[in-house]
C-alpha atoms as a PDB file:
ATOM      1  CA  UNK A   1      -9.174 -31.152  -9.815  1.00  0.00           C
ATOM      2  CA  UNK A   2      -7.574 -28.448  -7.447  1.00  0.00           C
ATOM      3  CA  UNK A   3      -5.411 -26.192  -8.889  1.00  0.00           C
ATOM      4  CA  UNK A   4      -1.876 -26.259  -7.069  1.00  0.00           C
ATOM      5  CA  UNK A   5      -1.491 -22.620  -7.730  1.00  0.00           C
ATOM      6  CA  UNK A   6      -3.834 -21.747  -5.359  1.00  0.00           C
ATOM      7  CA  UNK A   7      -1.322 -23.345  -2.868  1.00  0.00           C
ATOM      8  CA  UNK A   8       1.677 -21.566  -4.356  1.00  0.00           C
ATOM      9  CA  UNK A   9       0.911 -18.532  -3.937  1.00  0.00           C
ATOM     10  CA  UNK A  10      -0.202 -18.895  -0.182  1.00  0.00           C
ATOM     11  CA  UNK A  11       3.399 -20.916   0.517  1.00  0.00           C
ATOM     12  CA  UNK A  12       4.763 -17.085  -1.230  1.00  0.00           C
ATOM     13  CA  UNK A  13       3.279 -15.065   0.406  1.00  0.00           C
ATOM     14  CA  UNK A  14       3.597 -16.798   3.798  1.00  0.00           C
ATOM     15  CA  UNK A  15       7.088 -16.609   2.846  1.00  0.00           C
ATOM     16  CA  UNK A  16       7.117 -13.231   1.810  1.00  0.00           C
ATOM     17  CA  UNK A  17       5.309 -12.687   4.833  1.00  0.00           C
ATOM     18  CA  UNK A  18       8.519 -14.082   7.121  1.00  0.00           C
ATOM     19  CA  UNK A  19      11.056 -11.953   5.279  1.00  0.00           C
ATOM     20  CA  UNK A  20       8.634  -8.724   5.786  1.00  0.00           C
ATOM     21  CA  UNK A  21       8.764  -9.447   9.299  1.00  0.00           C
ATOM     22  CA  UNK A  22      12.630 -10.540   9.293  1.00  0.00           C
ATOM     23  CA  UNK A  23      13.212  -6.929   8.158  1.00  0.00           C
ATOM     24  CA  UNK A  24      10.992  -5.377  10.226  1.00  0.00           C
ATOM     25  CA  UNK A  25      12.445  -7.208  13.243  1.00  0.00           C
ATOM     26  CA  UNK A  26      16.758  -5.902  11.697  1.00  0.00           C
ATOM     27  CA  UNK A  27      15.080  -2.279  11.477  1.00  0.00           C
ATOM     28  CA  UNK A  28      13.261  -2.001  14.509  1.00  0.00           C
ATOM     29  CA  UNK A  29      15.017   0.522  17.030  1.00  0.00           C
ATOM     30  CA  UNK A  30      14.980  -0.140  20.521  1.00  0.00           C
ATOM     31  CA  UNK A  31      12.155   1.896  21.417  1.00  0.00           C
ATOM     32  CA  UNK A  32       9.846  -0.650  19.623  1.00  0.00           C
ATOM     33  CA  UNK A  33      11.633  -3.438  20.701  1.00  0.00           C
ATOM     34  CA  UNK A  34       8.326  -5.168  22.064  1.00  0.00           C
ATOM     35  CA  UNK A  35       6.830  -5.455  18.100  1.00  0.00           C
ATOM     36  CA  UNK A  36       9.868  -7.849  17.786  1.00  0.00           C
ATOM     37  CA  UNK A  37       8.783 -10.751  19.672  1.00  0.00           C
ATOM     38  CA  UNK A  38       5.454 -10.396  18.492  1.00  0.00           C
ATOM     39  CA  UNK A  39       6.727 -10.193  14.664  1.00  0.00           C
ATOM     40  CA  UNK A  40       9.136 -13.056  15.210  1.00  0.00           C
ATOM     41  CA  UNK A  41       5.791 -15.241  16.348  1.00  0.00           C
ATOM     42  CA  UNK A  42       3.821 -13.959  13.007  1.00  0.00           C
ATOM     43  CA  UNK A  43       7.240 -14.983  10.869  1.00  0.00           C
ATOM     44  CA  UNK A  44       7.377 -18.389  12.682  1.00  0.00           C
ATOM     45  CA  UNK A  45       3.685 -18.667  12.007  1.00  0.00           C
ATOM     46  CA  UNK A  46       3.911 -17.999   8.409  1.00  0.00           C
ATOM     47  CA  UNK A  47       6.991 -20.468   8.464  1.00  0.00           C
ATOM     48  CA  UNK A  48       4.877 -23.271   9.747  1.00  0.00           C
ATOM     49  CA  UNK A  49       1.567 -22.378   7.488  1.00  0.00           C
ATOM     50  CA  UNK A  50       4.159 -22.337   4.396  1.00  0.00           C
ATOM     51  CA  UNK A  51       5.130 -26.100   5.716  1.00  0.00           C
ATOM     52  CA  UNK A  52       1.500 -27.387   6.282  1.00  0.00           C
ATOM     53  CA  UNK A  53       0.785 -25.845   2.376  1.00  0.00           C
ATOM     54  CA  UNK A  54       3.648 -28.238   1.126  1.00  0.00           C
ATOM     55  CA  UNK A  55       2.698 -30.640   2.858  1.00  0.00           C
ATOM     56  CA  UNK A  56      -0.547 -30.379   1.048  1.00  0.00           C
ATOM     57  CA  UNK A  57       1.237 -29.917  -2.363  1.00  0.00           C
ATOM     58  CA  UNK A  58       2.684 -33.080  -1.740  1.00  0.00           C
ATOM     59  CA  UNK A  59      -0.220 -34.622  -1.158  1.00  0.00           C
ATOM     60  CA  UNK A  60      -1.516 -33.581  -4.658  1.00  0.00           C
ATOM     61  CA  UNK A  61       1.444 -35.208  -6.368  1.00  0.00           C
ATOM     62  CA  UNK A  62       2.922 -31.710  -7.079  1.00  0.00           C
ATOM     63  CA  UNK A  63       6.493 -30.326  -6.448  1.00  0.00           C
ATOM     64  CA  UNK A  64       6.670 -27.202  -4.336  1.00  0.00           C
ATOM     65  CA  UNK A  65       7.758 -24.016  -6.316  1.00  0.00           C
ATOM     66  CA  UNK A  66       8.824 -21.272  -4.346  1.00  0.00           C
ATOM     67  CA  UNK A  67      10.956 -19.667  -6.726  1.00  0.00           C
ATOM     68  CA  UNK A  68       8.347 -18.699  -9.635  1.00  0.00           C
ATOM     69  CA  UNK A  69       6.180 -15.642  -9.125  1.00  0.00           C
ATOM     70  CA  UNK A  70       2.350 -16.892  -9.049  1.00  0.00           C
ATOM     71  CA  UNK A  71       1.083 -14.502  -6.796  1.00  0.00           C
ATOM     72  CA  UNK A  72       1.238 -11.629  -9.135  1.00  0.00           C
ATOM     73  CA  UNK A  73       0.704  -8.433  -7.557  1.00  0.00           C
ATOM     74  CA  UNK A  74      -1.020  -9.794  -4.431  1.00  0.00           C
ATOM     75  CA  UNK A  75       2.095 -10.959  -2.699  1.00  0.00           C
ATOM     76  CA  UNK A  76       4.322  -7.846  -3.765  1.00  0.00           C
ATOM     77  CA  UNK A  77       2.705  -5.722  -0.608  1.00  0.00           C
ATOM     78  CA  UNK A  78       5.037  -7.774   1.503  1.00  0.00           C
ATOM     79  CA  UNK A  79       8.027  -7.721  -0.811  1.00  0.00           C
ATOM     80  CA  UNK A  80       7.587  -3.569  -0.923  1.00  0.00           C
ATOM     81  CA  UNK A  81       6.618  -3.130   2.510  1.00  0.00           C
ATOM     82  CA  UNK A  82       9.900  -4.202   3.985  1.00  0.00           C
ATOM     83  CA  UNK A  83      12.280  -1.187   2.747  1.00  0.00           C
ATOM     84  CA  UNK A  84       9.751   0.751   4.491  1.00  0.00           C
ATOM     85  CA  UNK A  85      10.355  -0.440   7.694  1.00  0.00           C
ATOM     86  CA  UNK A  86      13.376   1.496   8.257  1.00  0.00           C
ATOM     87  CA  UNK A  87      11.972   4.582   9.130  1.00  0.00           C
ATOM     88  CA  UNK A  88      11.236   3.448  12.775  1.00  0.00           C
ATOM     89  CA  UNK A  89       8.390   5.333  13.562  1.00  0.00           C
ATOM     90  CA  UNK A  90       6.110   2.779  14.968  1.00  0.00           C
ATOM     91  CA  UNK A  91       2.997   4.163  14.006  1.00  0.00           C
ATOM     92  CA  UNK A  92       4.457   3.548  10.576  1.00  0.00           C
ATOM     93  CA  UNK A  93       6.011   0.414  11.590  1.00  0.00           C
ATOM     94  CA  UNK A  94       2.521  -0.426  12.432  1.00  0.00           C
ATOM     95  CA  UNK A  95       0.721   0.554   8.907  1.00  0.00           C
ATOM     96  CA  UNK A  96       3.108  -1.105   6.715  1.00  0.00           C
ATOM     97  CA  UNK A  97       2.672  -4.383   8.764  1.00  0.00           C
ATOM     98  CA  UNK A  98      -1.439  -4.257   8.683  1.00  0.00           C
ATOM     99  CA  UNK A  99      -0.921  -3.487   4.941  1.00  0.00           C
ATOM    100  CA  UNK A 100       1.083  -6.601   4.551  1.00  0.00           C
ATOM    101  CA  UNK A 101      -1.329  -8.679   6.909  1.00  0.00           C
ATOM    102  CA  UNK A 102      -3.931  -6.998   4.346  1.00  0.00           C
ATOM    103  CA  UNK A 103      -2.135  -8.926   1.231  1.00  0.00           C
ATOM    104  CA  UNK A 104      -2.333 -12.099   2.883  1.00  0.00           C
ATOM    105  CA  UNK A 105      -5.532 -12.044   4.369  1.00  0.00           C
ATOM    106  CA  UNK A 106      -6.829 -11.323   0.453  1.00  0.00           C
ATOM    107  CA  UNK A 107      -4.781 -14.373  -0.456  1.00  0.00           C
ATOM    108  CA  UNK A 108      -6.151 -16.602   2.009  1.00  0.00           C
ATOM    109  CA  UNK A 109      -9.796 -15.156   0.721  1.00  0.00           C
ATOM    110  CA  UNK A 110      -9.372 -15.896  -2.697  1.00  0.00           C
ATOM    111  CA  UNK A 111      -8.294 -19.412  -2.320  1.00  0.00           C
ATOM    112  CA  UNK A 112     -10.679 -20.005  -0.053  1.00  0.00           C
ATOM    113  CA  UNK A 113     -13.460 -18.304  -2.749  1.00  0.00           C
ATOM    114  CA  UNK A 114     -12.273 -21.389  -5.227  1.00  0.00           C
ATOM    115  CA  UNK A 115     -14.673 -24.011  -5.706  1.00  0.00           C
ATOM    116  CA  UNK A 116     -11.805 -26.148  -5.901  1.00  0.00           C
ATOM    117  CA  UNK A 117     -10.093 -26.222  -2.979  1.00  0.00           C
ATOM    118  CA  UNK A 118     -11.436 -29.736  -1.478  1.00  0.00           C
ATOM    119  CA  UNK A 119     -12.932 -30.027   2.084  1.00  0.00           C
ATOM    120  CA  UNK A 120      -9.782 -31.502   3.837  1.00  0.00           C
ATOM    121  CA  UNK A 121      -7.573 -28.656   2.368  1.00  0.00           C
ATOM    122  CA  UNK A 122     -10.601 -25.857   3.113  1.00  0.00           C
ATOM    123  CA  UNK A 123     -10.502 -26.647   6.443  1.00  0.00           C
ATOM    124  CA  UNK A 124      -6.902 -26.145   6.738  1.00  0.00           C
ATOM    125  CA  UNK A 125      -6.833 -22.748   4.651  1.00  0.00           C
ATOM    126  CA  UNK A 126      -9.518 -21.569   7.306  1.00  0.00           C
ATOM    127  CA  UNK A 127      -7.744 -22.233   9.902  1.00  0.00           C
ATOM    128  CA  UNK A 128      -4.755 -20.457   8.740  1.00  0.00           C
ATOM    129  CA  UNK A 129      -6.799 -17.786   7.460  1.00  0.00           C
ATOM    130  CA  UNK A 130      -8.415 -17.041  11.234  1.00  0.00           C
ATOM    131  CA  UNK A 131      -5.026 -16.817  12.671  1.00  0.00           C
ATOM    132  CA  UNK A 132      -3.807 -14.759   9.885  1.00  0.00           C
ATOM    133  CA  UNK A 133      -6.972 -12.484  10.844  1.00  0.00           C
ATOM    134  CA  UNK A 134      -5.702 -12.283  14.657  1.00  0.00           C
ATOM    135  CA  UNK A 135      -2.192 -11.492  13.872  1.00  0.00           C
ATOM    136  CA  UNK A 136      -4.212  -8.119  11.797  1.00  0.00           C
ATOM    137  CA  UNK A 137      -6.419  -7.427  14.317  1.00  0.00           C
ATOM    138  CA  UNK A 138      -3.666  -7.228  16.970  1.00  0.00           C
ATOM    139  CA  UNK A 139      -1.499  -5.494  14.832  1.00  0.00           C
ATOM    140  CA  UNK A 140      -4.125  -3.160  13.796  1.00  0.00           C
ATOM    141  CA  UNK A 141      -4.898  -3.031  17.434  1.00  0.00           C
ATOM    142  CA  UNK A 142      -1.549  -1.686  17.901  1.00  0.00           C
ATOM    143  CA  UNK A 143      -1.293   1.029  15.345  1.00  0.00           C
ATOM    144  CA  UNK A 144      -4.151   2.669  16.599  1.00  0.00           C
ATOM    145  CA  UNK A 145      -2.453   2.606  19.865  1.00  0.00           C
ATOM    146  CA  UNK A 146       0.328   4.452  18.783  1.00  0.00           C
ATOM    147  CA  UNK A 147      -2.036   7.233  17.553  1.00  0.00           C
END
């Protein structure tokens, strides 16, 4: 049987992941005005995967719990990532986000690691997981733009 933790802590840090971008987006000056869109598509993203993952907690018989901590320490880097934001150097902007895009991509490979994660949800995890691995390459992309 699959453990439903595995899906809690991707629906926690998916949301973690939308309030690390909320912030980023209220903190952002207008000289980086352009990283707002594209963090307002990465929160809506993470919005949507956290749906699809309750969904599939659901499915499982299971009652979504999104106000426990079951990430542990993994879904923090969001969480301490977004008082960071406010320095507005986008560079640094840029860092914080590809170190929170780092969390969740580590999430994603860990429950996708567990041998009991069934086929149906696997294929949804991957999924995610690929478009969570855009979202850091074009971030990281980024950042070393503003080198």
């Amino acid at each position: 049987m699959m453990k439903v933790d595995i899906l809690h802590d991707l629906i926690e840090i998916n949301n973690d992941r939308v309030a690390g971008f909320n912030k980023a987006n209220e903190d952002i000056g207008d000289e980086n005005v352009d990283l707002r869109e594209l963090f307002t598509q990465y929160a809506d993203q993470s919005r949507r995967f956290a749906q699809e993952l309750s969904a599939e907690v659901g499915k499982l018989g299971e009652d979504v719990e999104t106000d426990k901590s079951v990430a542990g320490t993994l879904h923090r880097a969001w969480i301490d990532i977004k008082s960071l934001f406010t320095s507005g150097d986008r560079k640094t902007i840029l860092d914080e986000a590809e170190r929170g895009e780092d969390a969740i991509k580590a999430a994603y490979k860990k429950a996708l690691e567990d041998e009991t994660v069934t086929a149906d949800l696997r294929e949804v995890l991957t999924k995610q997981a690929k478009d969570i691995q855009d979202a850091h390459d074009t971030i990281k992309g980024l950042r070393d733009l503003s080198k």
